[in-house]
Protein backbone atom coordinates (compact mmCIF):
# COMPACT_ATOMS: atom_id res chain seq x y z
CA UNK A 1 133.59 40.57 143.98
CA UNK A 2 134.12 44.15 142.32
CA UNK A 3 137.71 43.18 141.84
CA UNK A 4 137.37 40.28 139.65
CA UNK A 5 137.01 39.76 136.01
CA UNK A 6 133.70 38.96 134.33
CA UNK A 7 135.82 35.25 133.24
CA UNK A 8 136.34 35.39 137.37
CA UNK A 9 132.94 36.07 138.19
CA UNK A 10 131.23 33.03 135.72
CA UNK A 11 134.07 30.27 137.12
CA UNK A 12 132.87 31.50 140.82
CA UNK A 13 129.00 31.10 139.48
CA UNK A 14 129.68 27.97 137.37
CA UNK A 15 131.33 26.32 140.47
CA UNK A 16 128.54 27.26 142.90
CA UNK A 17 126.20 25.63 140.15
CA UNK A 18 127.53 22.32 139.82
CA UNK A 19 128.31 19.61 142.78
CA UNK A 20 131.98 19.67 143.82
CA UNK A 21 133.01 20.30 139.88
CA UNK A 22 136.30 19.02 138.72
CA UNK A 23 138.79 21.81 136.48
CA UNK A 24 137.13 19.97 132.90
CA UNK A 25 133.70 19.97 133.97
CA UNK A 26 134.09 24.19 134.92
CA UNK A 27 136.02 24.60 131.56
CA UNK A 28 132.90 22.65 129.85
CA UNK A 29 130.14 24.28 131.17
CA UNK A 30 131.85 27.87 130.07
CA UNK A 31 133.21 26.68 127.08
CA UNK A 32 129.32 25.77 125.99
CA UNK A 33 128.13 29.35 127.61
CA UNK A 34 131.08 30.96 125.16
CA UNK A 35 130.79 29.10 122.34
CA UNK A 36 134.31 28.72 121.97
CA UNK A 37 137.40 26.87 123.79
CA UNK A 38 139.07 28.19 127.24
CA UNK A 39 142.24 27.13 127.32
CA UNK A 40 143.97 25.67 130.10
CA UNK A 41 146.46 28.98 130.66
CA UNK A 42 143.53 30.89 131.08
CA UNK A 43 141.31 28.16 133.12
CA UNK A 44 143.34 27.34 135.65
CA UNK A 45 145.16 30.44 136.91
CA UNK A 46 141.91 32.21 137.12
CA UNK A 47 140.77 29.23 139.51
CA UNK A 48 143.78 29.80 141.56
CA UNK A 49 143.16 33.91 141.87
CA UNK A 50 139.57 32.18 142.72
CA UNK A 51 141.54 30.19 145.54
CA UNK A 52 143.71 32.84 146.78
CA UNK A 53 141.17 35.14 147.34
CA UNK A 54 138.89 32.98 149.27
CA UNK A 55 136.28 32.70 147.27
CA UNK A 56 136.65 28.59 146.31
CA UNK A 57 138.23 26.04 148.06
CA UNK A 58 140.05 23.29 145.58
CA UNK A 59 140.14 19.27 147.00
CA UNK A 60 142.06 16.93 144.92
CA UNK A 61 140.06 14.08 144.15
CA UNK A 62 143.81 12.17 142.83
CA UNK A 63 146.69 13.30 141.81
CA UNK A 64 145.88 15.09 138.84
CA UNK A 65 142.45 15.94 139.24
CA UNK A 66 141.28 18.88 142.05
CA UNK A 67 137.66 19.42 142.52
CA UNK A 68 135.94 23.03 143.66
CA UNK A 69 133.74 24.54 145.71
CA UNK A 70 132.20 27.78 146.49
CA UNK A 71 133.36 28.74 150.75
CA UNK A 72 130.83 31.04 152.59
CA UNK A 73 132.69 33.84 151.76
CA UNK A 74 131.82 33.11 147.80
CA UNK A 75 128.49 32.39 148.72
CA UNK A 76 128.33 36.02 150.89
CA UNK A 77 129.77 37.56 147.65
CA UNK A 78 127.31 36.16 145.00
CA UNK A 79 124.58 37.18 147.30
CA UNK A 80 125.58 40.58 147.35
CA UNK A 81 126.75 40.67 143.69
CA UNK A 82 122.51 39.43 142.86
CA UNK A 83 121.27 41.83 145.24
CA UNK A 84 123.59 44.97 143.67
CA UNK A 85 122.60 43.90 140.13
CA UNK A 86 118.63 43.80 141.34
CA UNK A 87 118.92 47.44 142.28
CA UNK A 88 119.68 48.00 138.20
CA UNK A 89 117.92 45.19 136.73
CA UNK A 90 114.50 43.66 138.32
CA UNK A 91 113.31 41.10 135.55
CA UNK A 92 110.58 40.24 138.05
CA UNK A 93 107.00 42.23 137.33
């Protein structure tokens, strides 16, 4: 996960938060967390890289609409991402 973008890293987390999301639900759910718009040149080739590198496997639900989700390898790599960011930052006391 060290190699991907912060944008990267909140499509991977968005995606494992939401059931089997479709490209417009992931691009609604950050657009409210950014308060502004992500654009579809930036959406969608960042959920490809997303693809490529094994993290999220894309369905199509028709022919113009693919849905996401997170493989075990994502989940493996948010797990380890949470436990590397609890060695700097334990909000629990």
């Amino acid at each position: 996960m060290y190699d991907l973008t912060g944008f990267q890293r909140d499509l991977l987390y968005v995606i494992a938060g939401l059931d089997e999301p479709h490209g417009l639900a992931v691009k609604d759910e950050l657009e409210e967390y950014y308060e502004s718009e992500i654009h579809h040149g930036r959406l969608y080739p960042n959920l490809d890289t997303l693809v490529d590198k094994g993290l999220v496997d894309k369905g199509e639900i028709d022919q113009r609409t693919n849905f996401y989700t997170v493989t075990r390898r994502g989940e493996r790599e948010i797990a380890a991402r949470r436990e590397w960011e609890n060695q700097y930052v334990d909000l629990e006391e």
